[in-house]
C-alpha atoms as a PDB file:
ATOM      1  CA  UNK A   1      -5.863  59.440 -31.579  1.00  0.00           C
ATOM      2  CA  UNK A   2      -8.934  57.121 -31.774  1.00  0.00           C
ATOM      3  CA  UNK A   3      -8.430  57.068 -35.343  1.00  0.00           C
ATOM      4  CA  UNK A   4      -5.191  55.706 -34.870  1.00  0.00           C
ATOM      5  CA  UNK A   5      -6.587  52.994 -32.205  1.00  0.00           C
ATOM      6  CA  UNK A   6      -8.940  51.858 -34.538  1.00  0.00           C
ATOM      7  CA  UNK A   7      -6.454  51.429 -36.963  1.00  0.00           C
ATOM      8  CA  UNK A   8      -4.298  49.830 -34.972  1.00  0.00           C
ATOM      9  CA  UNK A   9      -7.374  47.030 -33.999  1.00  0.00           C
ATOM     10  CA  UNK A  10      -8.018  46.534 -37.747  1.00  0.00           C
ATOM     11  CA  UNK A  11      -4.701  45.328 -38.716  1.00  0.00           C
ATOM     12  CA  UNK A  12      -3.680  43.363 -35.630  1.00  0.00           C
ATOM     13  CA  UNK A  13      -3.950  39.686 -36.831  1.00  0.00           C
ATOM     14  CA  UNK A  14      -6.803  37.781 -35.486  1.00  0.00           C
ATOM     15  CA  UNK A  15      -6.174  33.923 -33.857  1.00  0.00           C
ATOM     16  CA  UNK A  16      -7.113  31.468 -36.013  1.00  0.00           C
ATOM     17  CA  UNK A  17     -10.641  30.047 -35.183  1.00  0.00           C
ATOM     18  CA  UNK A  18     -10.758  26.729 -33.524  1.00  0.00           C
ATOM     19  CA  UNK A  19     -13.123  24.516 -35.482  1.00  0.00           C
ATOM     20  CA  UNK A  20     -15.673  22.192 -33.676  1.00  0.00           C
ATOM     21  CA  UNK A  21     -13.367  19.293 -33.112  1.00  0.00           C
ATOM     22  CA  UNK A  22     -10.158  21.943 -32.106  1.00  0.00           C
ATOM     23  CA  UNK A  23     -10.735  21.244 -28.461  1.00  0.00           C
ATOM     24  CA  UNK A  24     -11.157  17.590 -28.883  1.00  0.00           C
ATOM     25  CA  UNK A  25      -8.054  17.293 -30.721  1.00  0.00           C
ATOM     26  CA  UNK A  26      -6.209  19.021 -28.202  1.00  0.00           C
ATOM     27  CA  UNK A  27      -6.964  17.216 -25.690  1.00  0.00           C
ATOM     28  CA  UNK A  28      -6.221  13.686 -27.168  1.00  0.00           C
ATOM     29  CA  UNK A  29      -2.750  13.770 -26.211  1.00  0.00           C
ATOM     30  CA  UNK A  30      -3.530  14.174 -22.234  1.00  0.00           C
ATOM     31  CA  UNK A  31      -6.302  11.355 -22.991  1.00  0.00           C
ATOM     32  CA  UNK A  32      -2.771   9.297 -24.189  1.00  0.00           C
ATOM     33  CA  UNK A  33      -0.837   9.810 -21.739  1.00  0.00           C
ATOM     34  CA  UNK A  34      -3.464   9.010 -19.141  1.00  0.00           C
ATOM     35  CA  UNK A  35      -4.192   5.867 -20.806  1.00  0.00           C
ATOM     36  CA  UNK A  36      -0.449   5.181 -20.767  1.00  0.00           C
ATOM     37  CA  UNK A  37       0.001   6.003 -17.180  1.00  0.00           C
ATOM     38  CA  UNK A  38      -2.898   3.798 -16.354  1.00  0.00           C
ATOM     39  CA  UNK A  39      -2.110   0.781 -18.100  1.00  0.00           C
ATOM     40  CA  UNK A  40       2.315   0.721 -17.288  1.00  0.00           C
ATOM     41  CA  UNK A  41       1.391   1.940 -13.400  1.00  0.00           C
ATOM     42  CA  UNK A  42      -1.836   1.371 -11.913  1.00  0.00           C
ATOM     43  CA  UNK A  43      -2.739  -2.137 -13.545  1.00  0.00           C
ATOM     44  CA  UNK A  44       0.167  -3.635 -12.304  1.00  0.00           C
ATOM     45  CA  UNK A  45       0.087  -2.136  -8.986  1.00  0.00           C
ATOM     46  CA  UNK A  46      -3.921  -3.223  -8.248  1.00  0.00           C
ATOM     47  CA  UNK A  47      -2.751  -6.952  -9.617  1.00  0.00           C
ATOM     48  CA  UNK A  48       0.243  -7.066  -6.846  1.00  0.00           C
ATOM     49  CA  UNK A  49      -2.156  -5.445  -4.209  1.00  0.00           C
ATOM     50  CA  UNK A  50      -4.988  -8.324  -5.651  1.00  0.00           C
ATOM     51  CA  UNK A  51      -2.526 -11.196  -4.800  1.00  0.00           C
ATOM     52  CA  UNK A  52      -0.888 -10.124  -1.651  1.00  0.00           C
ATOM     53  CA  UNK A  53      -4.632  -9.366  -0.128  1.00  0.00           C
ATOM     54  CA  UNK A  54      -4.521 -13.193  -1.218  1.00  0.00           C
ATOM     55  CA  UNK A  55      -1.676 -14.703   0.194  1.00  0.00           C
ATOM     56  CA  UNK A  56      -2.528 -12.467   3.649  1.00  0.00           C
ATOM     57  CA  UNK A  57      -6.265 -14.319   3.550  1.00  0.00           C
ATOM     58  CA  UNK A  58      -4.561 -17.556   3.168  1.00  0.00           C
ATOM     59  CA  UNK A  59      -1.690 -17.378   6.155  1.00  0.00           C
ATOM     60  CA  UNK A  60      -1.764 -20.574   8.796  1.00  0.00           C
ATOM     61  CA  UNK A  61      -0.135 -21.179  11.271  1.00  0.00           C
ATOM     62  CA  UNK A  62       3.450 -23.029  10.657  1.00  0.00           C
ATOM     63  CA  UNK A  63       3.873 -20.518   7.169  1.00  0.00           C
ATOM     64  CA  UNK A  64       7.052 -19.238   6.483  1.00  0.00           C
ATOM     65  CA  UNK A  65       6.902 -15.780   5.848  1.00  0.00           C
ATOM     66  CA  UNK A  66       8.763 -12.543   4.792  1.00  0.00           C
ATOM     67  CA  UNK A  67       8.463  -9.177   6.495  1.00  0.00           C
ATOM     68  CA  UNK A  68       8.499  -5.572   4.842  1.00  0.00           C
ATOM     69  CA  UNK A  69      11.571  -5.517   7.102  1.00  0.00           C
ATOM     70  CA  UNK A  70      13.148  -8.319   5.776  1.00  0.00           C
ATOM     71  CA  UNK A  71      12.492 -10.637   9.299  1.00  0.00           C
ATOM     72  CA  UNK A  72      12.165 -14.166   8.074  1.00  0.00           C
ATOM     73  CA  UNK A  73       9.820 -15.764  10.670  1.00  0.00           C
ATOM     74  CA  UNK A  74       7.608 -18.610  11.007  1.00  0.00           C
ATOM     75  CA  UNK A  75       4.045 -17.991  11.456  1.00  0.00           C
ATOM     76  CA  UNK A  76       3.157 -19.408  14.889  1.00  0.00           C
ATOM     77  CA  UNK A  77      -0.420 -17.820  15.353  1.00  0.00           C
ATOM     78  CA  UNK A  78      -3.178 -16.112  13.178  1.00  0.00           C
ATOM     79  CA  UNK A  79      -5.564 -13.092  14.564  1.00  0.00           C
ATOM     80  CA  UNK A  80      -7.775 -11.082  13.229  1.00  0.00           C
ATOM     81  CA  UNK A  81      -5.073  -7.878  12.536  1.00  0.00           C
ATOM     82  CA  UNK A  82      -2.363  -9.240  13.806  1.00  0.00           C
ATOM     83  CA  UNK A  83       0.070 -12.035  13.588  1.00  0.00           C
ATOM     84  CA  UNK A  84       2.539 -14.173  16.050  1.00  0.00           C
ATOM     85  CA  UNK A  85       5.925 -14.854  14.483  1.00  0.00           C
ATOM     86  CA  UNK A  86       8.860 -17.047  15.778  1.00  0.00           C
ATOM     87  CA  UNK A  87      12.067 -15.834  14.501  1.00  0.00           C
ATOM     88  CA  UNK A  88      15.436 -17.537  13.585  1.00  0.00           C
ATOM     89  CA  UNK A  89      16.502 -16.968  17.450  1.00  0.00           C
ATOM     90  CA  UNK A  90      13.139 -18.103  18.730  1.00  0.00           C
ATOM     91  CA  UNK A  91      11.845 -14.755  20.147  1.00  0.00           C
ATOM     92  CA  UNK A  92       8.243 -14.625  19.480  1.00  0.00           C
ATOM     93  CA  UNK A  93       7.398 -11.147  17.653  1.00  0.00           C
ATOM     94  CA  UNK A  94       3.807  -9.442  17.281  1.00  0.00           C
ATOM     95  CA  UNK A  95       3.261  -8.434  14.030  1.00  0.00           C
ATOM     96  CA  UNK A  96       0.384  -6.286  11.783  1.00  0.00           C
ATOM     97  CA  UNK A  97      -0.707  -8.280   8.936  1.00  0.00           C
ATOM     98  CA  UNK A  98       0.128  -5.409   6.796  1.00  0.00           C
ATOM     99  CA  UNK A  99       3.720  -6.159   7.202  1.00  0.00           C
ATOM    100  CA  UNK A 100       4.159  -8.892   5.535  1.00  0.00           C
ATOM    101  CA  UNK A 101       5.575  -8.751   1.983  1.00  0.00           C
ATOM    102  CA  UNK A 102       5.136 -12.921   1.347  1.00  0.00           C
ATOM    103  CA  UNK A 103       5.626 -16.397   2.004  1.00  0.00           C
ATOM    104  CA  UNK A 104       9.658 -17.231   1.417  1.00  0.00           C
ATOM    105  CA  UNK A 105      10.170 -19.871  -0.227  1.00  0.00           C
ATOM    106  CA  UNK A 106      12.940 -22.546  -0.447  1.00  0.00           C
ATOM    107  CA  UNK A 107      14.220 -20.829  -3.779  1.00  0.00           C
ATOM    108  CA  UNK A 108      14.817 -17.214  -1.918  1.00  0.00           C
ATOM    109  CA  UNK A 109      17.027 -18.903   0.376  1.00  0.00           C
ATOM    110  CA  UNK A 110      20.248 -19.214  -1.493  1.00  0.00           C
ATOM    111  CA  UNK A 111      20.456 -15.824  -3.015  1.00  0.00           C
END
C-alpha cells in the first residue's frame, strides 16, 4: 500500500515553477485596472469637488444660486456654515453650504 502511495506521488504532475518575475507579472493587470479606475473616476471627481469648494468660498450676498434640491434662490446672507436664501415666492430659507450644487446662470434658464 505505501508502495502504491509513493507511486502514485511520483507520477502526479508537478505545477509549473513560477520564475522570479511570475508574481510581478500577475499582478500587472490589477496594477491596470487600478490605474484605469483612478484616472476615468477619481481625477474627475477631486477636480469637480476642487471647483465647487471654490465657487462655495466665493458666494456673496445677492448670488444666484442652485440647490442640490433644485431651489433656485438668491443669496441674501453669508455665515460661516450656513446660508440665507430668498426664493422665487420671497420666503427666506436657511440653508447648509453643502447644499448648494452652483451659481445658475442666465443660460440654465431656458432649458
Amino acid at each position: 500500500m505505501i508502495t502504491f502511495a509513493l507511486f502514485l506521488l511520483q507520477t502526479q504532475p508537478t505545477q509549473p515553477q513560477a520564475g522570479p518575475g511570475g508574481f510581478l507579472i500577475s499582478f500587472v493587470p490589477f496594477l491596470l485596472i487600478f490605474a484605469v479606475f483612478y484616472f476615468l473616476i477619481i481625477v474627475p471627481q477631486r477636480k469637480r469637488q476642487r471647483a465647487l469648494q471654490d465657487t462655495l468660498s466665493q458666494l456673496k450676498a445677492g448670488d444666484r444660486i442652485v440647490t442640490n434640491g433644485g431651489i433656485i434662490a438668491t443669496v441674501t446672507a453669508v455665515r460661516d456654515t450656513t446660508l440665507l436664501i430668498r426664493s422665487a415666492d420671497k420666503s427666506i430659507l436657511e440653508i447648509s453650504r453643502a447644499a448648494v450644487a452652483g451659481f445658475h446662470t442666465e443660460e440654465q434658464k431656458g432649458s
